[in-house]
C-alpha atoms as a PDB file:
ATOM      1  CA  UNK A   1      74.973  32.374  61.663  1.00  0.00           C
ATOM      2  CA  UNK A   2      73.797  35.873  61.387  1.00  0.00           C
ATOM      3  CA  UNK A   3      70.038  35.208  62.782  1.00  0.00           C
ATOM      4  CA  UNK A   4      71.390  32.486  65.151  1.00  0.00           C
ATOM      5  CA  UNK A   5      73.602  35.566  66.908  1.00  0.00           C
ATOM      6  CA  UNK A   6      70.343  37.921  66.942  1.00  0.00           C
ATOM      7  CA  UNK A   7      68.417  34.826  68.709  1.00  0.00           C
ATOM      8  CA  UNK A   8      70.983  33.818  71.434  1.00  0.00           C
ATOM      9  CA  UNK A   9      71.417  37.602  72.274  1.00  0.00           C
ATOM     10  CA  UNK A  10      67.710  38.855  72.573  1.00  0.00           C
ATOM     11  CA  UNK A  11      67.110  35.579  74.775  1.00  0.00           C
ATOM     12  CA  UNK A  12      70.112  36.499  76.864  1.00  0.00           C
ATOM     13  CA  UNK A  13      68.133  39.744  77.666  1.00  0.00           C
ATOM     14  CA  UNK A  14      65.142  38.335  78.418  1.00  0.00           C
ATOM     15  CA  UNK A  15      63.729  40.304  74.880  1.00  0.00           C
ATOM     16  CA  UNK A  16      60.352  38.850  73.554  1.00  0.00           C
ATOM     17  CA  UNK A  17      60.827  38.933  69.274  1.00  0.00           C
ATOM     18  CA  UNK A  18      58.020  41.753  69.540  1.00  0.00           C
ATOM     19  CA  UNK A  19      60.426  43.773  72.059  1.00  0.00           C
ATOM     20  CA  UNK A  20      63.324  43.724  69.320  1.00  0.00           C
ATOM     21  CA  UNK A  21      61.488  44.144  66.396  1.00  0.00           C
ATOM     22  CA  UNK A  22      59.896  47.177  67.335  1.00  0.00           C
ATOM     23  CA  UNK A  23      59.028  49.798  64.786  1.00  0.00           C
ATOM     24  CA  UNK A  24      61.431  48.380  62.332  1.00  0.00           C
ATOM     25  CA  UNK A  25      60.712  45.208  61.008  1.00  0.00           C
ATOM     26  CA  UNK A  26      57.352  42.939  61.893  1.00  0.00           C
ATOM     27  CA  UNK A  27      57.847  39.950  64.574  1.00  0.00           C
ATOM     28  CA  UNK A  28      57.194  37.385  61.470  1.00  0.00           C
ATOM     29  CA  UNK A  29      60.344  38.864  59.924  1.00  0.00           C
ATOM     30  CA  UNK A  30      62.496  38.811  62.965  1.00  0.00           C
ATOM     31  CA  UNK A  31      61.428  35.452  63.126  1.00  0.00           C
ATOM     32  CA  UNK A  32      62.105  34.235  59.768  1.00  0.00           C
ATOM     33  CA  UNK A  33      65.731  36.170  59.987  1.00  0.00           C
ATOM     34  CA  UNK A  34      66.513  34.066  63.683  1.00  0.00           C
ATOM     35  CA  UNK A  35      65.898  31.018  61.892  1.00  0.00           C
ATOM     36  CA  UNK A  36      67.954  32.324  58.695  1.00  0.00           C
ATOM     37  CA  UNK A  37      64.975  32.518  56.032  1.00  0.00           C
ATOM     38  CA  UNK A  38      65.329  35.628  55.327  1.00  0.00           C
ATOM     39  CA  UNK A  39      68.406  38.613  55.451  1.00  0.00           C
ATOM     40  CA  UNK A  40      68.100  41.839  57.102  1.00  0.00           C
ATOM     41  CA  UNK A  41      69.032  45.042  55.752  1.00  0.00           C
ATOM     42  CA  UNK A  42      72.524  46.803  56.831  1.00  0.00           C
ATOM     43  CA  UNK A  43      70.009  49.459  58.614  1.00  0.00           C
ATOM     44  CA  UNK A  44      67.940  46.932  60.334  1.00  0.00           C
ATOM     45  CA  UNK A  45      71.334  45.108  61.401  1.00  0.00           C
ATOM     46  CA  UNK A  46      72.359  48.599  63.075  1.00  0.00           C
ATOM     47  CA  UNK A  47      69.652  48.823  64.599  1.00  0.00           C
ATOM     48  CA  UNK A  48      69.271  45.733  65.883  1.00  0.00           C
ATOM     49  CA  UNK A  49      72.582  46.484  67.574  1.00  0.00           C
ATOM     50  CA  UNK A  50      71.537  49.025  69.161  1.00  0.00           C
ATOM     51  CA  UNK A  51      68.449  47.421  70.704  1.00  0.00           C
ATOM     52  CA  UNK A  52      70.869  44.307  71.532  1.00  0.00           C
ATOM     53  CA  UNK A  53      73.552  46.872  73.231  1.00  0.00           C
ATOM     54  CA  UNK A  54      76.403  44.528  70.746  1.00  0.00           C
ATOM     55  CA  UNK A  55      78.958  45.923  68.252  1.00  0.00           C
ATOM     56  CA  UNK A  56      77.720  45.923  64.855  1.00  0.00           C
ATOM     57  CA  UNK A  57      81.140  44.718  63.768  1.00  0.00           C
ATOM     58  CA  UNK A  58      80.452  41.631  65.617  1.00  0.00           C
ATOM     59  CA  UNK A  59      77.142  40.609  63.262  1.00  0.00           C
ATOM     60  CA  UNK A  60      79.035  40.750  60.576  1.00  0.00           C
ATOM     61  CA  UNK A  61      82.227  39.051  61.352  1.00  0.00           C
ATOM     62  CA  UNK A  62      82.226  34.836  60.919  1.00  0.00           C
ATOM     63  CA  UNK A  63      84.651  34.307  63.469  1.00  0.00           C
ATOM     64  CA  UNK A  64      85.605  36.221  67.029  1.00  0.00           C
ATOM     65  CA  UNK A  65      83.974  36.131  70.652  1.00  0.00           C
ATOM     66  CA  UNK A  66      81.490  38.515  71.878  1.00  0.00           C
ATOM     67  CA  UNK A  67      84.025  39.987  74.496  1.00  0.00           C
ATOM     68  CA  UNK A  68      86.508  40.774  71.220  1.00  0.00           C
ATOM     69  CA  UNK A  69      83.579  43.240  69.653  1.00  0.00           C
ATOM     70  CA  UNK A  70      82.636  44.441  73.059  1.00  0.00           C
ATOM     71  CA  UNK A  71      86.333  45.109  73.873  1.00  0.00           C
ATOM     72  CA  UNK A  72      86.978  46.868  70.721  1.00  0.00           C
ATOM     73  CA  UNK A  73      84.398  49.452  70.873  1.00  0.00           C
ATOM     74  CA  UNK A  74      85.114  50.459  74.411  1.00  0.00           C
ATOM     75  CA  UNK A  75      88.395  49.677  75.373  1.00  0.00           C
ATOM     76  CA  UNK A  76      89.603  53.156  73.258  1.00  0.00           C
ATOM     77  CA  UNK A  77      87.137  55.169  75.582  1.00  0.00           C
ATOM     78  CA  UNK A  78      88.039  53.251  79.077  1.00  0.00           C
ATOM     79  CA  UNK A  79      91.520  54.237  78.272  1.00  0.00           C
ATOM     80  CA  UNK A  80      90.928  58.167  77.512  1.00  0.00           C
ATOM     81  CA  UNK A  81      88.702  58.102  80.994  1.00  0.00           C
ATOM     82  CA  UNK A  82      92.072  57.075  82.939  1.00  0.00           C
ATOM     83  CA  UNK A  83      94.371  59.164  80.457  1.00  0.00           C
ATOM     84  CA  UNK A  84      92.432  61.811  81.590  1.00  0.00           C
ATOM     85  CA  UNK A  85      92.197  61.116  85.621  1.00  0.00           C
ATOM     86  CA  UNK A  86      88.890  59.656  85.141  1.00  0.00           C
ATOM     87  CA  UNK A  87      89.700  56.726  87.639  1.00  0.00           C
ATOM     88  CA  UNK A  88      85.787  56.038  88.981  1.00  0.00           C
ATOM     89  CA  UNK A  89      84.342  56.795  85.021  1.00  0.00           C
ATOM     90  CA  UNK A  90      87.307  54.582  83.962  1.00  0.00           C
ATOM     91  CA  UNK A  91      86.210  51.640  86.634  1.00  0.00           C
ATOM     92  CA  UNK A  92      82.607  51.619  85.727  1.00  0.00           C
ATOM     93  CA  UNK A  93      82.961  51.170  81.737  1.00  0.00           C
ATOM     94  CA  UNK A  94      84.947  48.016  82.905  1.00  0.00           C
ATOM     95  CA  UNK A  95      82.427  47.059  85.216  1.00  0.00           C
ATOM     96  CA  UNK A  96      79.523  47.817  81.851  1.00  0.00           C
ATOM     97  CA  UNK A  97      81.964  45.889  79.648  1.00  0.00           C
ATOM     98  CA  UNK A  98      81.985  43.109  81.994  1.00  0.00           C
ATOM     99  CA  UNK A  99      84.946  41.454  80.209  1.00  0.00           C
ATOM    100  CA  UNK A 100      87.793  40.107  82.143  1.00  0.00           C
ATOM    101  CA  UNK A 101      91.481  39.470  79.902  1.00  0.00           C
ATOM    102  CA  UNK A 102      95.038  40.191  81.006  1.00  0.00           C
ATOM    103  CA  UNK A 103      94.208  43.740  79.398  1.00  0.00           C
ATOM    104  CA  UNK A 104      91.138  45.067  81.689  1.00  0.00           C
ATOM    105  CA  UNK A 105      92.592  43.335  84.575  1.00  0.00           C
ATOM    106  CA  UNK A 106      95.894  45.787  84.286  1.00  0.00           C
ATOM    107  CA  UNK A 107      93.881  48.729  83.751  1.00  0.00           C
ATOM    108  CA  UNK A 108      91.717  47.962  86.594  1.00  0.00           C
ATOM    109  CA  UNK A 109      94.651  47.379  88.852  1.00  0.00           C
ATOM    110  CA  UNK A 110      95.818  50.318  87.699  1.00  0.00           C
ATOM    111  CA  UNK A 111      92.600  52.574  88.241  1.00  0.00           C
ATOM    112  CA  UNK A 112      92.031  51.236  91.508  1.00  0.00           C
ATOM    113  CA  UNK A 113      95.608  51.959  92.665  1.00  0.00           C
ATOM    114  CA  UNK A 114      94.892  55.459  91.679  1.00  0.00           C
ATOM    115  CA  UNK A 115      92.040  55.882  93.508  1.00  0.00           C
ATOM    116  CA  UNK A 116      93.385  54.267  96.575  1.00  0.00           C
ATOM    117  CA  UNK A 117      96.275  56.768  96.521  1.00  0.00           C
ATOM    118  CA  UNK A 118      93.668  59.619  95.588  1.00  0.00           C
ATOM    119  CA  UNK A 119      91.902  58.659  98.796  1.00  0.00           C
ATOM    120  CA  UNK A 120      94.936  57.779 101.380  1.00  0.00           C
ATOM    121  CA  UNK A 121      95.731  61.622  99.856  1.00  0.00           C
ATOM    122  CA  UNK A 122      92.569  63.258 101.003  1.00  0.00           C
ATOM    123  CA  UNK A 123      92.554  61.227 104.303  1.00  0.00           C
ATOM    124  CA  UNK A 124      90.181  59.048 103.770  1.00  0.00           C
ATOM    125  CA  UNK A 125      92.137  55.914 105.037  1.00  0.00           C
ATOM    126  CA  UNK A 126      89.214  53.260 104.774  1.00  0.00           C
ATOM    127  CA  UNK A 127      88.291  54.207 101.394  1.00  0.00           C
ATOM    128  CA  UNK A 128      92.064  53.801 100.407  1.00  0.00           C
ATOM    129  CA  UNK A 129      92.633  50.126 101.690  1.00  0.00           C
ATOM    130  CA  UNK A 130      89.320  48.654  99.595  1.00  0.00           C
ATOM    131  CA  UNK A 131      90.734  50.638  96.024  1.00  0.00           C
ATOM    132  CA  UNK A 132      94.045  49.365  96.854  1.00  0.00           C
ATOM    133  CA  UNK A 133      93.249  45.762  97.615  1.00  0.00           C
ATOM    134  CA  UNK A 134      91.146  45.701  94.896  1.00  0.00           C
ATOM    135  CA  UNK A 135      94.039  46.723  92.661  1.00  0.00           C
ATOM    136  CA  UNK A 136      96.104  43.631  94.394  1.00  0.00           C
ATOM    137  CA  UNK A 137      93.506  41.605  93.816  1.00  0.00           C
ATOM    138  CA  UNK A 138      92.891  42.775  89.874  1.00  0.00           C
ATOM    139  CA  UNK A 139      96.673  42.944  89.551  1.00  0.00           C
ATOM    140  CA  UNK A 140      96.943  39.142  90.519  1.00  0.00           C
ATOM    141  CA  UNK A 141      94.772  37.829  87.407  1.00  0.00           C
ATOM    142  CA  UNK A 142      96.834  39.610  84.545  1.00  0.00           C
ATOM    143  CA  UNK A 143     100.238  39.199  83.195  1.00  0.00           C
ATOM    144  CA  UNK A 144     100.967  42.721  82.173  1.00  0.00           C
ATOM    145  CA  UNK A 145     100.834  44.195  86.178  1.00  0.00           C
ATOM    146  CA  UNK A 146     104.614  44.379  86.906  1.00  0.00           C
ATOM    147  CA  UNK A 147     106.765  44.332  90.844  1.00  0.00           C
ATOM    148  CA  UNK A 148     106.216  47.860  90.907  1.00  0.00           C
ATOM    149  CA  UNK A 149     102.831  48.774  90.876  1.00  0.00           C
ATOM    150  CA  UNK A 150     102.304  45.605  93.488  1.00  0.00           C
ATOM    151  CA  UNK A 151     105.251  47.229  95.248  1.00  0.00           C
ATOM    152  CA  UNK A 152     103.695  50.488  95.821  1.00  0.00           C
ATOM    153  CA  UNK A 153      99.910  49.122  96.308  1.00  0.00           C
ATOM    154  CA  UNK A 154     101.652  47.578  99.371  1.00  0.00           C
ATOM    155  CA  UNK A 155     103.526  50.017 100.649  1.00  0.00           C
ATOM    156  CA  UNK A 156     100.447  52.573 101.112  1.00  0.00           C
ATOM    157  CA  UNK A 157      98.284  49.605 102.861  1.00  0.00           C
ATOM    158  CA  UNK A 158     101.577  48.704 105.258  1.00  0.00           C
ATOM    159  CA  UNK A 159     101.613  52.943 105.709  1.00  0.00           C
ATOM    160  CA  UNK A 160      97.718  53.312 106.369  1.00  0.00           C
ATOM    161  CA  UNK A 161      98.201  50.166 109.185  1.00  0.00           C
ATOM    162  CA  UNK A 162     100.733  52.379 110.611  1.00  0.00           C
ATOM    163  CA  UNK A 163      98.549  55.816 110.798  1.00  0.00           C
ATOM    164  CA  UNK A 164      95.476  53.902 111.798  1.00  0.00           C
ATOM    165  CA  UNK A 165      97.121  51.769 114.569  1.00  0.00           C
ATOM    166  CA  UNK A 166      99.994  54.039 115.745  1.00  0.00           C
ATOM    167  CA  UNK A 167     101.425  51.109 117.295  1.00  0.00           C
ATOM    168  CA  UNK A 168     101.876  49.090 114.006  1.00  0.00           C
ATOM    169  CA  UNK A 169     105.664  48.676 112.980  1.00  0.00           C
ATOM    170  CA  UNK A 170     106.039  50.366 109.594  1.00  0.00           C
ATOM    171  CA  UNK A 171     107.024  47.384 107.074  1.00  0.00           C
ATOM    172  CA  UNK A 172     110.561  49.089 105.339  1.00  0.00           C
ATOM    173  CA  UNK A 173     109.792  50.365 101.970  1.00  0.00           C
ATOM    174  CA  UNK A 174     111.016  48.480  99.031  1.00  0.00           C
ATOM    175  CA  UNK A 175     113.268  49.484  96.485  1.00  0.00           C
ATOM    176  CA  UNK A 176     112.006  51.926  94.220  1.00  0.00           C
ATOM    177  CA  UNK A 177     112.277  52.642  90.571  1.00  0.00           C
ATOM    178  CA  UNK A 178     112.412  55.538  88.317  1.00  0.00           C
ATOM    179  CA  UNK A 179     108.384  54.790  87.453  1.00  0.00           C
ATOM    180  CA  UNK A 180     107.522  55.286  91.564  1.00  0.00           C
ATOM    181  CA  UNK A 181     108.532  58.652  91.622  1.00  0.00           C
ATOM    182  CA  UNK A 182     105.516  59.779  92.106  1.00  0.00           C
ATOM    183  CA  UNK A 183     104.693  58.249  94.701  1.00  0.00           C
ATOM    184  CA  UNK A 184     107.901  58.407  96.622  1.00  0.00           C
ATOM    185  CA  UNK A 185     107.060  61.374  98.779  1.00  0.00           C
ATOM    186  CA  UNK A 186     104.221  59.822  99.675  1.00  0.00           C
ATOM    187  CA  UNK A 187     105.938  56.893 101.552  1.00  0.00           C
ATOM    188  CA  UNK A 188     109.042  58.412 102.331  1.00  0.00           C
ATOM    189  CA  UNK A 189     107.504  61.309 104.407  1.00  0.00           C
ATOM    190  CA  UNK A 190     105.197  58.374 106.412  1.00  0.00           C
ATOM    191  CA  UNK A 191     108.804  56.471 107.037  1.00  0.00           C
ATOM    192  CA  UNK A 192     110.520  59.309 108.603  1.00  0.00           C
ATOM    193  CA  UNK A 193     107.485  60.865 110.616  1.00  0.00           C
ATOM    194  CA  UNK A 194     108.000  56.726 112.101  1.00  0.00           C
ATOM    195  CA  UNK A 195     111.725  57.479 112.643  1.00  0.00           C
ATOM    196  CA  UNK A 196     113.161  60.484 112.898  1.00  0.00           C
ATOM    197  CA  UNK A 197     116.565  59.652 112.253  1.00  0.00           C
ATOM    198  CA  UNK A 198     116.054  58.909 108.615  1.00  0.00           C
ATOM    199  CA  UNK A 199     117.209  61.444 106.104  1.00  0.00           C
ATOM    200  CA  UNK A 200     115.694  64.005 104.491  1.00  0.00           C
ATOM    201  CA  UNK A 201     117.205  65.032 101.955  1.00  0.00           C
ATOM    202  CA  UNK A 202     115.745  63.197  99.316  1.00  0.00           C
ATOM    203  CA  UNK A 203     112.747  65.635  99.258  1.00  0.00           C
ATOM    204  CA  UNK A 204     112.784  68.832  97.227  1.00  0.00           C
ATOM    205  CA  UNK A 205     113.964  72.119  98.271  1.00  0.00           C
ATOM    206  CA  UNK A 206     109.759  73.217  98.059  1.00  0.00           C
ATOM    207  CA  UNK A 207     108.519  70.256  99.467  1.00  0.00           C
ATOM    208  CA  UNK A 208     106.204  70.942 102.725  1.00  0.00           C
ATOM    209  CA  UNK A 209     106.831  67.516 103.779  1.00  0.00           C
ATOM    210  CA  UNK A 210     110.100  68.479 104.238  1.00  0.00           C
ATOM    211  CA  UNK A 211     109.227  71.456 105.605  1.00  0.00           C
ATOM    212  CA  UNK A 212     107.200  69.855 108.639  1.00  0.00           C
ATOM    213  CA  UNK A 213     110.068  66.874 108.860  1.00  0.00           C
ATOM    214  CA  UNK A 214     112.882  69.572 109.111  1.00  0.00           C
ATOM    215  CA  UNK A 215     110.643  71.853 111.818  1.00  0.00           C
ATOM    216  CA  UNK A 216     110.107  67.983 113.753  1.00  0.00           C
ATOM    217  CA  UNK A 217     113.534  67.388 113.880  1.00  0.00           C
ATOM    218  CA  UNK A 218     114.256  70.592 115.814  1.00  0.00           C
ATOM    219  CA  UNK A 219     111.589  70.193 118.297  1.00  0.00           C
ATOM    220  CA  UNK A 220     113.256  70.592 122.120  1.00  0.00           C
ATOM    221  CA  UNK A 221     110.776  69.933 124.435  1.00  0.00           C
ATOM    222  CA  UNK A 222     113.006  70.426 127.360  1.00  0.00           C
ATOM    223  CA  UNK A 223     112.576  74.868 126.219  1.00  0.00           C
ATOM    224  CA  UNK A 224     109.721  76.599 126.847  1.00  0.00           C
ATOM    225  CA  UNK A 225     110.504  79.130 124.484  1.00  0.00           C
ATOM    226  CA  UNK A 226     111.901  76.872 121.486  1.00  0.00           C
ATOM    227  CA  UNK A 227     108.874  74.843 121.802  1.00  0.00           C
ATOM    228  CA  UNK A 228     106.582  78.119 121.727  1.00  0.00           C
ATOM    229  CA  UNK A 229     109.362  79.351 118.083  1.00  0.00           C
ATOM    230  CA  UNK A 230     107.703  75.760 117.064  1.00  0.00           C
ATOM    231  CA  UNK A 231     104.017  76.371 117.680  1.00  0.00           C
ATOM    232  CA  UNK A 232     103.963  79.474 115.429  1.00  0.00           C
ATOM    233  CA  UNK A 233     106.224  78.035 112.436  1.00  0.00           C
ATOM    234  CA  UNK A 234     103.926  75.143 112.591  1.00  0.00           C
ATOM    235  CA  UNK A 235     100.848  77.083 112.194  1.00  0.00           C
ATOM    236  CA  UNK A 236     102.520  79.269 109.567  1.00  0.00           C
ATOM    237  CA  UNK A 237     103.180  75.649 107.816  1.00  0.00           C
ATOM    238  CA  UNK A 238      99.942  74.604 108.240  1.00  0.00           C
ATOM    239  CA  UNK A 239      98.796  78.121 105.819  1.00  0.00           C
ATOM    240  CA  UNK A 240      99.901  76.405 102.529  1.00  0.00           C
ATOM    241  CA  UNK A 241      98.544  72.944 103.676  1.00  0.00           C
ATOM    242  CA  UNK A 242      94.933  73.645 102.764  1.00  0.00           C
ATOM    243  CA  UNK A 243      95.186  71.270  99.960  1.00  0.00           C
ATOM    244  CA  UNK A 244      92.570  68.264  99.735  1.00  0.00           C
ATOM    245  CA  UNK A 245      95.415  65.870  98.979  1.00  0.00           C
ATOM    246  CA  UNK A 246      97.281  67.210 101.839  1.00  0.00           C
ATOM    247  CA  UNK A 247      95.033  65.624 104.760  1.00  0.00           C
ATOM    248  CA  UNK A 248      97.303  63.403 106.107  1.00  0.00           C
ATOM    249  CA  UNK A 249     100.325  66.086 106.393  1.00  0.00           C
ATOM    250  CA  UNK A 250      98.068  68.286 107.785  1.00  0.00           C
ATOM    251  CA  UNK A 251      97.160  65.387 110.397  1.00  0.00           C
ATOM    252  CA  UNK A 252     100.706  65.008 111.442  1.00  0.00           C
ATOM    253  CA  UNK A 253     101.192  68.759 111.281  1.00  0.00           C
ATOM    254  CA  UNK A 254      98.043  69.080 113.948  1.00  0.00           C
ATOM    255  CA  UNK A 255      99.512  66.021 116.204  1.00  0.00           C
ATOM    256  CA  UNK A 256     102.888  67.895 116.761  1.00  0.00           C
ATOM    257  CA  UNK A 257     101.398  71.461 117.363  1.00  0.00           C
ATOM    258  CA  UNK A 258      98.980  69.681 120.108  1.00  0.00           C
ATOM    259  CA  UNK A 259     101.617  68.219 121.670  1.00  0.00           C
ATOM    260  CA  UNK A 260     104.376  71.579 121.663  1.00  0.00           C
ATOM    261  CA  UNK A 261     100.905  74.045 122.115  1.00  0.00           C
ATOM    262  CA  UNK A 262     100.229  71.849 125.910  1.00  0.00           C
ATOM    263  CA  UNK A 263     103.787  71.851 126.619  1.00  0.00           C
ATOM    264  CA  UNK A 264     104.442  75.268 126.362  1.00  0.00           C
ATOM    265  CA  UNK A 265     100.839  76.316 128.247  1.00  0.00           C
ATOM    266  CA  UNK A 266      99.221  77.403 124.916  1.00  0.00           C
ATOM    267  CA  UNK A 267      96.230  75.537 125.813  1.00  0.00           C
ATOM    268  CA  UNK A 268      93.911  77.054 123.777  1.00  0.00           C
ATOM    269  CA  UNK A 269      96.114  76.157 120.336  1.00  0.00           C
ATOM    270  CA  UNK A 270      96.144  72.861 122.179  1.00  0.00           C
ATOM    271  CA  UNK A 271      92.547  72.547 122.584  1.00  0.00           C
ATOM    272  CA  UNK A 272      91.828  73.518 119.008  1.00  0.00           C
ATOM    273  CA  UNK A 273      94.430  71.332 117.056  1.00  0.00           C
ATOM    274  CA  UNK A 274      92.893  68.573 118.975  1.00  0.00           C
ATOM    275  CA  UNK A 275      89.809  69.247 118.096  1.00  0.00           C
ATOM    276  CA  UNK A 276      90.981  69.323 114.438  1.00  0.00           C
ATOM    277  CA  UNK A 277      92.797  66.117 114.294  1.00  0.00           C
ATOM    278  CA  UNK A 278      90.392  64.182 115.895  1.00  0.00           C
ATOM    279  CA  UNK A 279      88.166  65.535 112.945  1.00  0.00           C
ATOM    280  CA  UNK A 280      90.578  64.469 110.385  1.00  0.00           C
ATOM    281  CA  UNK A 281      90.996  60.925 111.951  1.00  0.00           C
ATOM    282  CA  UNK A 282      86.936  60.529 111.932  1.00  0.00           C
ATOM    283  CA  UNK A 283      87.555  61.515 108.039  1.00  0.00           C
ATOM    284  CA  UNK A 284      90.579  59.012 108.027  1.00  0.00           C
ATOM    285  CA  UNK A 285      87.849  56.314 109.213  1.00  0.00           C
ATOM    286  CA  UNK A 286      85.336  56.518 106.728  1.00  0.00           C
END
């Protein structure tokens, strides 16, 4: 059993017996212990291992799949990378462990959704819609991914339609729950910059989403002055938007002081917030 596992692995990799014995052992022993003549020692076992990239644990166990012993030695690790925000490290160690269960399938639903929202965050819209889909698509082939996570995986691709298309109708959000918070802002402040009826309220008192939304919903631009009031709390607005993960407030932001800027004859503010959105919306592209 033992030297019929070292066999089928160092063929898998393409490994010539001299290859894998090395330095430790002569190829006439390797050979007699792939054919089961002879033992191994525990330290030529671990390093075998090594050479063979496998789970020690899985040479001496009699029963259990590769994938199990691969699993268990990384899975702990994969898990720390997205504890700790680690989304692309997180992603790759799947894509190494190259083992596909209802397990790595929900954590790489969940690590792409994270980086799609990380993206959509800094702007950079295409980038957003292949992490996302890829979470749908991860998210469809395990039983622990739950109506939420699909929920909000669709609700930032119907959202990026909208700010790529401008002409797209924005698909109403879906109920959320308690576990979308964090994301809520998100969406909601994309559904009222598409209708500026909708309440606002449900953002905090800090929030410069609802900062810009509450400034938008006092525009007037039938008043020179007013409009002019606008331009300048805008820009003061736009200050504390410096933030990477602010990119597509601060696109919005630069849309509405274009506009107010050329309608009250500020046509140099006009000229330069163009020139910064259409910056941000080559970003938005890639």
């Amino acid at each position: 059993m033992l030297g019929k596992k070292i066999k089928t692995l160092r063929l898998e990799r393409k490994m010539t017996q001299a290859e894998l014995a090395g330095e430790t052992i002569t190829r006439n022993m390797l050979s007699q212990i792939e054919n089961g003549v002879a033992q191994p020692s525990v330290s030529t076992i671990i390093d075998l291992a090594k050479k063979l990239d496998t789970p020690i644990e899985y040479f001496f166990s009699e029963n259990g799949d590769l994938d199990d012993f691969k699993k268990l030695g990384a899975i702990a690790k994969i898990k720390k990378y997205y504890a700790a925000g680690d989304f692309a490290k997180c992603i790759s160690r799947l894509d190494a462990l190259g083992v596909s269960d209802d397990e790595t399938e929900y954590i790489y639903a969940k690590a792409y959704f994270a980086r799609g929202v990380e993206s959509y965050r800094k702007g950079m819209l295409r980038s957003a819609v292949a992490f996302l889909e890829a979470s749908l698509s991860h998210g469809e082939r395990s039983v622990y991914v739950d109506d939420d996570l699909g929920t909000m995986t669709r609700q930032y691709l119907h959202m990026i339609e909208y700010i790529s298309t401008k002409d797209t109708p924005l698909v109403s959000e879906e109920p959320f729950s308690k576990r979308c918070e964090r994301h809520r802002e998100d969406i909601l402040y994309i559904h009222a910059i598409a209708d500026k009826t909708r309440d606002i309220c449900f953002f905090g008192e800090d929030s410069l989403y609802k900062a810009h939304l509450s400034l938008r919903k006092s525009f007037d631009f039938s008043d020179t002055a007013r409009m002019a009031e606008a331009v300048e709390a805008l820009k003061a607005l736009l200050t504390k938007c410096a933030s990477d993960e602010l990119a597509v407030l601060r696109y919005y932001i630069y849309c509405d002081l274009e506009k107010l800027a050329s309608g009250c004859g500020d046509y140099k503010c006009a000229y330069e917030c163009s020139s910064e959105r259409l910056l941000l919306a080559e970003t938005m592209n890639h």
